[in-house]
N, C-alpha and C. Protein backbone atom coordinates (compact mmCIF):
# COMPACT_ATOMS: atom_id res chain seq x y z
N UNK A 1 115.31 93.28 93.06
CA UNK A 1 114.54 92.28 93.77
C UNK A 1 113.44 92.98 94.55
N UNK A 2 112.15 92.32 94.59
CA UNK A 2 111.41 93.02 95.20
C UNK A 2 110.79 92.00 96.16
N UNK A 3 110.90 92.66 97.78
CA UNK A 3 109.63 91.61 98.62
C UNK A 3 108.43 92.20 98.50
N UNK A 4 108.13 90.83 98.76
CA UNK A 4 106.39 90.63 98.65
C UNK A 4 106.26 89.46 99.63
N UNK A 5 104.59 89.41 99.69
CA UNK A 5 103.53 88.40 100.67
C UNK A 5 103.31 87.44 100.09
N UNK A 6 103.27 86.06 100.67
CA UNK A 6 102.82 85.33 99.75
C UNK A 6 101.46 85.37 98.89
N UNK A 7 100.60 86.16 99.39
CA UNK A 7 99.15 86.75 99.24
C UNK A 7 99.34 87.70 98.18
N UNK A 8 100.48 88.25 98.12
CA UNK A 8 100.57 88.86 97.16
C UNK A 8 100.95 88.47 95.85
N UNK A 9 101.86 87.37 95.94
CA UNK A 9 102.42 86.41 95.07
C UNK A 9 101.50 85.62 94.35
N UNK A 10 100.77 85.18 95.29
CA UNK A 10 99.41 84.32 95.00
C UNK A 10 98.90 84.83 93.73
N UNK A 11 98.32 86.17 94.31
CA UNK A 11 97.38 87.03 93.48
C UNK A 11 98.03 87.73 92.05
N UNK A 12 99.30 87.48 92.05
CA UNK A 12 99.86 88.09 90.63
C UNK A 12 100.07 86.95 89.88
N UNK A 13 100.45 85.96 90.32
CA UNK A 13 100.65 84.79 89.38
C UNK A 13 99.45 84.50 88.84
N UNK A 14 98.21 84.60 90.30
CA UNK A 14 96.38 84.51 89.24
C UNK A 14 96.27 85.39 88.06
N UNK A 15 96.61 86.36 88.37
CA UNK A 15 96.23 87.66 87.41
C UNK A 15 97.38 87.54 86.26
N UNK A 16 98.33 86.83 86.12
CA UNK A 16 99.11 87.10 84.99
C UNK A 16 98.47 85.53 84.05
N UNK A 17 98.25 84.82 84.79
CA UNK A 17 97.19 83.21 84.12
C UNK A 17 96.21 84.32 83.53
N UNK A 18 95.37 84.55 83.66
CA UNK A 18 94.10 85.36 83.31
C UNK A 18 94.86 85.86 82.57
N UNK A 19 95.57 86.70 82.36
CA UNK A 19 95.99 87.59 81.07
C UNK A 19 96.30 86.73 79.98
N UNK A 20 96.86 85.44 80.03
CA UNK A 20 97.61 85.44 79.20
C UNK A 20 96.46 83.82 78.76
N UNK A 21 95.60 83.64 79.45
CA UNK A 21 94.78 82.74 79.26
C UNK A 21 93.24 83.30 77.94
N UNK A 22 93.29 84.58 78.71
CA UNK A 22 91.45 84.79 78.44
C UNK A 22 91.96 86.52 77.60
N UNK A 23 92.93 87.42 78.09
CA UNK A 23 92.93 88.78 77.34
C UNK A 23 94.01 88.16 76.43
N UNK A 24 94.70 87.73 76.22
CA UNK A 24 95.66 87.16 75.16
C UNK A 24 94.79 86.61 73.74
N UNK A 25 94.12 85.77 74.29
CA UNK A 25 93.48 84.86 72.91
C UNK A 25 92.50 86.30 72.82
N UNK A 26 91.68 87.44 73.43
CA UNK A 26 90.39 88.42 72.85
C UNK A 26 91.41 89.49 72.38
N UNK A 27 92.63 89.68 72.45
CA UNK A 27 93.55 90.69 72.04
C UNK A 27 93.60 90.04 70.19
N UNK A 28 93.96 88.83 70.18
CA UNK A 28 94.67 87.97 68.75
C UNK A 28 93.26 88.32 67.87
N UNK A 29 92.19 87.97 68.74
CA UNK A 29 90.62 87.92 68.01
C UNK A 29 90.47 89.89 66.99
N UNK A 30 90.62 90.07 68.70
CA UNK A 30 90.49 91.97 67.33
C UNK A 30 90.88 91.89 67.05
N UNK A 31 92.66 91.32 66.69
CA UNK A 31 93.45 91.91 65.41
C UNK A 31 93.11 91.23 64.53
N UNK A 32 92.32 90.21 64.16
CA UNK A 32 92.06 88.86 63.25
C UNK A 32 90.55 89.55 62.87
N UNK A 33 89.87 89.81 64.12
CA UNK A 33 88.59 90.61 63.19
C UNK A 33 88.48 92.22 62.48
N UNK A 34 89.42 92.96 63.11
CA UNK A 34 90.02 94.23 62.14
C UNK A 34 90.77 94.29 60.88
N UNK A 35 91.50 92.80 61.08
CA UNK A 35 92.23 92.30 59.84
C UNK A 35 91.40 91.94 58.69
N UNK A 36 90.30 91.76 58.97
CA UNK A 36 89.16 91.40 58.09
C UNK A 36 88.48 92.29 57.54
N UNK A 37 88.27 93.58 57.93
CA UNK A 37 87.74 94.40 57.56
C UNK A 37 88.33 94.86 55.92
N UNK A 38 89.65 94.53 55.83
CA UNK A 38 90.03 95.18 54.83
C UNK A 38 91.73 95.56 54.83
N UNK A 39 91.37 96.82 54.07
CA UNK A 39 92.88 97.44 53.69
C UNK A 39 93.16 97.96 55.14
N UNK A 40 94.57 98.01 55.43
CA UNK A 40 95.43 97.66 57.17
C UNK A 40 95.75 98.99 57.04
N UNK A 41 96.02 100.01 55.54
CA UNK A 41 97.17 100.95 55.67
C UNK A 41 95.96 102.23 55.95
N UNK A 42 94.82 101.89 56.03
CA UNK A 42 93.67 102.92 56.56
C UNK A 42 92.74 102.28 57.63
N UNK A 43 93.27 101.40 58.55
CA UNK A 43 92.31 100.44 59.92
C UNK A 43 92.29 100.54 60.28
N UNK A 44 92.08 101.99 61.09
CA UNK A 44 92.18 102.56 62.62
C UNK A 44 91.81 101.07 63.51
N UNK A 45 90.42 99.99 63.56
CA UNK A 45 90.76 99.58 64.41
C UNK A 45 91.66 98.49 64.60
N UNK A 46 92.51 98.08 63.41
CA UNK A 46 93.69 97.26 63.08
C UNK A 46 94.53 97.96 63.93
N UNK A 47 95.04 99.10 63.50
CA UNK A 47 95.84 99.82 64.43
C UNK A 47 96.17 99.47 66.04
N UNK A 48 94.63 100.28 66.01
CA UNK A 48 94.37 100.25 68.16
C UNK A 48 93.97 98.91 68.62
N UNK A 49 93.62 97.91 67.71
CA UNK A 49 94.08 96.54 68.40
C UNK A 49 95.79 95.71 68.23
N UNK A 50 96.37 96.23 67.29
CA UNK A 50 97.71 95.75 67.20
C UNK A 50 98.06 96.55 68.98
N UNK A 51 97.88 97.96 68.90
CA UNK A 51 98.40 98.84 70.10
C UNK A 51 98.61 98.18 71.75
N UNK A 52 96.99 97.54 71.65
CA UNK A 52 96.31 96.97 72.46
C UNK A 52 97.30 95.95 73.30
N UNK A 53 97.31 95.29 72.06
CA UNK A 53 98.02 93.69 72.50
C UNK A 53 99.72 94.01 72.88
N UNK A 54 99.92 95.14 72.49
CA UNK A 54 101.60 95.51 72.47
C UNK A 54 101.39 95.85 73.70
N UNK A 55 100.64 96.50 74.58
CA UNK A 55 100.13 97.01 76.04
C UNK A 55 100.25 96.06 76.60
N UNK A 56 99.43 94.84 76.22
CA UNK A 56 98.88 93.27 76.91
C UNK A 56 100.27 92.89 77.23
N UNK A 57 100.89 92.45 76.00
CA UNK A 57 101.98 91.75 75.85
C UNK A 57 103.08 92.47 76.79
N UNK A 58 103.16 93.77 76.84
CA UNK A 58 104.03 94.59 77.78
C UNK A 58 103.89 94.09 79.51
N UNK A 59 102.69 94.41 79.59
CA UNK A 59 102.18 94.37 81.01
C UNK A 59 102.47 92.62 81.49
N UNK A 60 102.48 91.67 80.22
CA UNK A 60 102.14 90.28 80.83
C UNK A 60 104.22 90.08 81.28
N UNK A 61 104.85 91.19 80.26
CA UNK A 61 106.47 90.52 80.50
C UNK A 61 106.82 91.09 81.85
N UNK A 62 106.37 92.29 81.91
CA UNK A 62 106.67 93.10 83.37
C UNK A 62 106.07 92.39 84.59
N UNK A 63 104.69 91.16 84.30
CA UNK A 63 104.45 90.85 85.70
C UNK A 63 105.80 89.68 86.28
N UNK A 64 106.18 88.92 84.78
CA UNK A 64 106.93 87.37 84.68
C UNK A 64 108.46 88.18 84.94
N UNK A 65 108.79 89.20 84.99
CA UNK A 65 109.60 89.93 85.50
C UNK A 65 109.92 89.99 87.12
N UNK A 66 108.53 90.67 87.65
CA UNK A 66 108.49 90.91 88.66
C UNK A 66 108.46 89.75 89.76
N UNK A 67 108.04 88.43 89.05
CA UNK A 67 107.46 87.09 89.83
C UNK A 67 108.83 86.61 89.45
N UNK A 68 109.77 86.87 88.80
CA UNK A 68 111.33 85.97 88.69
C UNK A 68 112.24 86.93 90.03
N UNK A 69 111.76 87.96 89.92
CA UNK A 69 112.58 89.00 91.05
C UNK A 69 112.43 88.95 92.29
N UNK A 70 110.92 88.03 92.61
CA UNK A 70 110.34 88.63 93.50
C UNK A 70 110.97 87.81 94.95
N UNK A 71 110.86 87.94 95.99
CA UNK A 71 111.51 87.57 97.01
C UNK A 71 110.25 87.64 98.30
N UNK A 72 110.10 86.19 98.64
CA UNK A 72 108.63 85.78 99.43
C UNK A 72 109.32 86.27 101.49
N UNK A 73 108.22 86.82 101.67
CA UNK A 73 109.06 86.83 103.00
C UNK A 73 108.35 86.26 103.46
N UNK A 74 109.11 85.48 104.87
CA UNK A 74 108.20 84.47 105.40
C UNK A 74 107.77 85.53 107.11
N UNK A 75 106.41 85.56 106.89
CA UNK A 75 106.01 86.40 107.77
C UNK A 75 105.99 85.89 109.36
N UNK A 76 106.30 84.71 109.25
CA UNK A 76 106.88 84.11 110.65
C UNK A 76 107.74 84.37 111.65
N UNK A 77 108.61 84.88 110.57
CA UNK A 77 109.93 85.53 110.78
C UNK A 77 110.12 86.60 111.59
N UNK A 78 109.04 87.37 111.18
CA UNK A 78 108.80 88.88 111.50
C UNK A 78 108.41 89.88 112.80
N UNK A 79 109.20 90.60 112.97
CA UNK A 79 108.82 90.67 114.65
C UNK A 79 108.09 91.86 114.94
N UNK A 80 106.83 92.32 115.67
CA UNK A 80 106.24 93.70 115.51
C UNK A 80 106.83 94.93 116.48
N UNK A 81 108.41 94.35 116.79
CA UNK A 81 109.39 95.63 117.95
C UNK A 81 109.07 96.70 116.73
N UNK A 82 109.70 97.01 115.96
CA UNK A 82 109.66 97.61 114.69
C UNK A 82 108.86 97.92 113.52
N UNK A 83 108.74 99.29 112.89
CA UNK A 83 107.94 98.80 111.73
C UNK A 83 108.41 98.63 110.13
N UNK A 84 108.19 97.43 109.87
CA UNK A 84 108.71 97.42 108.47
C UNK A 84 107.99 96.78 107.77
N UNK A 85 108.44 95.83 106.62
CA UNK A 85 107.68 95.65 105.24
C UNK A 85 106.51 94.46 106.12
N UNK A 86 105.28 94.46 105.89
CA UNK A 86 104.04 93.70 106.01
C UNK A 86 104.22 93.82 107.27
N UNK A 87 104.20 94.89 108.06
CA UNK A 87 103.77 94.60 109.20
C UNK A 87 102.69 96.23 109.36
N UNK A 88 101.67 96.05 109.79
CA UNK A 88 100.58 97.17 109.94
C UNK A 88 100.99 97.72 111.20
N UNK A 89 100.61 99.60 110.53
CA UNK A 89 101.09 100.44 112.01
C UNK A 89 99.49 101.13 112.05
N UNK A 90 99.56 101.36 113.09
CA UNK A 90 97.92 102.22 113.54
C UNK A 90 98.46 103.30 114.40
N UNK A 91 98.54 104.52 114.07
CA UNK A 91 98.92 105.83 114.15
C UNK A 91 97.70 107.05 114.48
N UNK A 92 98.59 107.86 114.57
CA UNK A 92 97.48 109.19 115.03
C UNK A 92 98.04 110.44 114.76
N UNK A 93 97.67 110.95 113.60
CA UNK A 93 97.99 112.46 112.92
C UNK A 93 97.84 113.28 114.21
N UNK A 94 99.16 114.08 114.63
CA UNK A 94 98.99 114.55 115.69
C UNK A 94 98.49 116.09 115.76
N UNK A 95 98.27 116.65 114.32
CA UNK A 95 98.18 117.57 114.12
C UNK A 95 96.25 117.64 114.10
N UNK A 96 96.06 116.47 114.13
CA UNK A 96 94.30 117.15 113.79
C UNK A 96 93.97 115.88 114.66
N UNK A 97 94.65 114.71 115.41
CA UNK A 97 94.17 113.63 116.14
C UNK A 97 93.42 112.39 115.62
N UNK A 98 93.58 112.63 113.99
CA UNK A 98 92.65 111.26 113.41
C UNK A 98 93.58 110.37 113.49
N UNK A 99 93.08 109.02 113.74
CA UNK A 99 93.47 107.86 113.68
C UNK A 99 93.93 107.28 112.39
N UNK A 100 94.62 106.63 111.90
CA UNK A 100 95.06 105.72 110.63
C UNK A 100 96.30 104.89 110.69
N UNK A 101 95.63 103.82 109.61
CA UNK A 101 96.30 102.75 109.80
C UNK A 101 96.95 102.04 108.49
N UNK A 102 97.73 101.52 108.02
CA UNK A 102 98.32 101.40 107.21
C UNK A 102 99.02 100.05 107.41
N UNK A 103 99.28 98.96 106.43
CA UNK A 103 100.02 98.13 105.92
C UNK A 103 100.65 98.40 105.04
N UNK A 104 102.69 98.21 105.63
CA UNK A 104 103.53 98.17 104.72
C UNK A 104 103.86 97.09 103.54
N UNK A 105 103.59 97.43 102.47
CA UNK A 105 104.02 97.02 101.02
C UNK A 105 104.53 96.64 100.26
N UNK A 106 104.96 96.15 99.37
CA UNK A 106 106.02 96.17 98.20
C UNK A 106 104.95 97.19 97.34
N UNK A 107 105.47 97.76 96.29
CA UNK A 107 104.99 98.23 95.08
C UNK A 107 104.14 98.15 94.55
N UNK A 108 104.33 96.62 94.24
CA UNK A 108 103.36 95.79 93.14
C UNK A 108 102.17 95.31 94.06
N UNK A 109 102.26 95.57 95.49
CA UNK A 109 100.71 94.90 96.63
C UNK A 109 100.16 96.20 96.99
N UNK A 110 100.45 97.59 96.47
CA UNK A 110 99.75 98.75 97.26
C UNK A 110 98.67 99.15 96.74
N UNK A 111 97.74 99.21 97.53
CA UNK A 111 96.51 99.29 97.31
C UNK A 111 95.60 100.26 98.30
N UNK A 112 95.70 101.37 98.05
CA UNK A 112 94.85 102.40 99.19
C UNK A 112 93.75 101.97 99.70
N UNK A 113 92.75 101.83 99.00
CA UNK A 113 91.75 100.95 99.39
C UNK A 113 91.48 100.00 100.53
N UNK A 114 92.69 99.34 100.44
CA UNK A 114 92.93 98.08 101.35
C UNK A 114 93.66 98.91 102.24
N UNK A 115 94.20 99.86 102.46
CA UNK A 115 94.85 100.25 103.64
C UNK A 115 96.52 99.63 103.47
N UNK A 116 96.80 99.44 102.30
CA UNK A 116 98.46 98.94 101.79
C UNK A 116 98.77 99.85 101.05
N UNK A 117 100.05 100.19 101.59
CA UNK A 117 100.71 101.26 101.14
C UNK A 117 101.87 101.13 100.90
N UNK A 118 102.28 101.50 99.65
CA UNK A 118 104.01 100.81 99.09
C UNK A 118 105.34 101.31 99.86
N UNK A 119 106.63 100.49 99.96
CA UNK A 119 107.04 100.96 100.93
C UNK A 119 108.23 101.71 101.06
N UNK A 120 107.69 102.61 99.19
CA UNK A 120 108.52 103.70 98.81
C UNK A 120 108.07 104.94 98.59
N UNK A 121 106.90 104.51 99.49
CA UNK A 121 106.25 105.73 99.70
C UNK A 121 106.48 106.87 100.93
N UNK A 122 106.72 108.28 101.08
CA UNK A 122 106.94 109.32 102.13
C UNK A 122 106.94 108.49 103.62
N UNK A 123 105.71 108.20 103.48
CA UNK A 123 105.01 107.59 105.00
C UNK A 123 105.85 106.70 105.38
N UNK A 124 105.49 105.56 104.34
CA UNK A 124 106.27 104.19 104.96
C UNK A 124 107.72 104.49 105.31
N UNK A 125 108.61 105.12 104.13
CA UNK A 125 109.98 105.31 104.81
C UNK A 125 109.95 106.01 105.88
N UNK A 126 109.17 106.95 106.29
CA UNK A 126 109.44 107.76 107.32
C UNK A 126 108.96 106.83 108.73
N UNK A 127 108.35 105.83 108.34
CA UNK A 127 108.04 104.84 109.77
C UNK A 127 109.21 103.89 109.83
N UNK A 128 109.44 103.37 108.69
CA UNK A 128 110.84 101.70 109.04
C UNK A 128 111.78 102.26 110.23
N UNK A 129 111.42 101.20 110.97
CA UNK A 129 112.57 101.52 112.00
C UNK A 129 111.87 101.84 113.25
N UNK A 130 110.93 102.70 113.06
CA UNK A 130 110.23 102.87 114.45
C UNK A 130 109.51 102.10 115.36
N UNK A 131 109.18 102.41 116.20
CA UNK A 131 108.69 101.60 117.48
C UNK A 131 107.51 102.21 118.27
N UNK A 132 106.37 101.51 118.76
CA UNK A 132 105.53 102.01 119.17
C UNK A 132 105.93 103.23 120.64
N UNK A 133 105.08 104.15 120.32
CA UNK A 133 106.09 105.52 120.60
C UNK A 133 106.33 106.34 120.39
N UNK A 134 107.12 105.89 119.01
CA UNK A 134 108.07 107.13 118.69
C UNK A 134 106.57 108.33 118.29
N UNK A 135 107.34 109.26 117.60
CA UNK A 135 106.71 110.70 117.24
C UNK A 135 107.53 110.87 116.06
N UNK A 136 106.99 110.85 114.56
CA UNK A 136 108.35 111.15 113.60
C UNK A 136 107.05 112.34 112.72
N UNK A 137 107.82 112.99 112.28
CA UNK A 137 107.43 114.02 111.49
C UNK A 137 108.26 113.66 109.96
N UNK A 138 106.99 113.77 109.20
CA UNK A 138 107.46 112.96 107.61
C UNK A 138 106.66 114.06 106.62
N UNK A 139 107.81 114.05 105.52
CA UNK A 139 107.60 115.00 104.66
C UNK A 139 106.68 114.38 103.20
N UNK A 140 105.58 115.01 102.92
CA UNK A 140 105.35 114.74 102.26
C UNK A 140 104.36 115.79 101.25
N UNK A 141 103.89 115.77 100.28
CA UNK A 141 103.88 115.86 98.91
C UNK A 141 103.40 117.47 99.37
N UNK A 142 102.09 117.72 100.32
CA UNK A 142 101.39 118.77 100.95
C UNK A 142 102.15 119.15 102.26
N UNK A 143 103.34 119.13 102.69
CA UNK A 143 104.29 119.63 103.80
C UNK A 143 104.86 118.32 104.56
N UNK A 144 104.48 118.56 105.54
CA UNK A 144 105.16 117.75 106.91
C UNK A 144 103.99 116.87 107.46
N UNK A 145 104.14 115.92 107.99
CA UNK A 145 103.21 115.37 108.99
C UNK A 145 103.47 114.73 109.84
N UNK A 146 103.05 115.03 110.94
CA UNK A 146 103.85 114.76 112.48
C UNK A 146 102.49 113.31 112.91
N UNK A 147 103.02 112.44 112.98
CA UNK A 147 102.24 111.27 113.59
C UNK A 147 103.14 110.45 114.98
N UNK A 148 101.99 109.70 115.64
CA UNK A 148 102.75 108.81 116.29
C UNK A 148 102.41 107.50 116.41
N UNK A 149 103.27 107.04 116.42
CA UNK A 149 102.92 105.37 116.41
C UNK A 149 102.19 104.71 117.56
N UNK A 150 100.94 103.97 117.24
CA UNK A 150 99.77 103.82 118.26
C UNK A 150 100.42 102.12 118.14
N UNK A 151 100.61 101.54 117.62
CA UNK A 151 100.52 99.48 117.34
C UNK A 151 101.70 99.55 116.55
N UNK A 152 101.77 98.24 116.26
CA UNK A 152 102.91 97.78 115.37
C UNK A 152 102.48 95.97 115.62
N UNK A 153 101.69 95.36 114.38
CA UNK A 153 101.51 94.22 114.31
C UNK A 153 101.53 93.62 112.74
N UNK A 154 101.85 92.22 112.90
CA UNK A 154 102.53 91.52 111.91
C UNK A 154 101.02 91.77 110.51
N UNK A 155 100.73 92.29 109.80
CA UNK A 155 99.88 92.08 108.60
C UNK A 155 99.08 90.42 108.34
């Protein structure tokens, strides 16, 4: 089971419509226009569009997977004593003093970019639980990193 946002929920159920609306029917099209070309047992692009759609078709069962598993939290609920899943921490690398900030994740919502970060990632486990305050030192990929927790508010 995996939690997620409803924002996040939102946005995968859009994106799995789109797949299976608009890349579904242009997946069927190459194999129908490679199929045309001719003999199949020499069609490279018969091939890499059959490939294609086996990708499509993969990716569309794994999202209807993830949206039967998925478990909505109601962010109402949620209290910012602590930090855990969708709630944003704003921190300070204590080792060099930069600031950063981060929203905790599910998996399938992490997005660096956006400042969401999954919440099986080094960081995030090394924050659940904490409280504005603490000082935790978290191991990760390039050593250790000693931060401290500046906020703790609901995402």
């Amino acid at each position: 089971m995996a939690y997620m946002s409803q924002e996040g929920y939102d946005k995968m159920v859009a994106e799995l419509k789109r797949l299976e609306s608009v890349e579904r029917p242009k997946a069927s099209a190459a194999i129908a226009e490679a199929r045309d070309k001719g003999d199949l047992s020499e069609n490279s692009e018969y091939e890499a569009a059959k490939e294609a759609q086996a990708h499509l078709e993969d990716k569309i069962n794994q999202m209807k997977l993830a949206l039967q598993e998925a478990k909505i939290v109601d962010t109402s609920r949620l209290s910012s004593d602590s930090v855990q899943i969708l709630t944003r921490v704003e921190m300070t690398n204590l080792a060099n003093k930069a600031k950063m900030s981060y929203t905790i994740v599910s998996e399938s919502e992490a997005n660096l970019r956006e400042g969401k970060i999954s919440i099986m990632t080094p960081i995030a486990q090394g924050l659940l639980g904490k409280k504005v305050g603490d000082e935790v030192e978290i191991k990760i990929p390039r050593g250790t990193i000693k931060l401290r927790i500046d906020n703790i508010s609901i995402a």
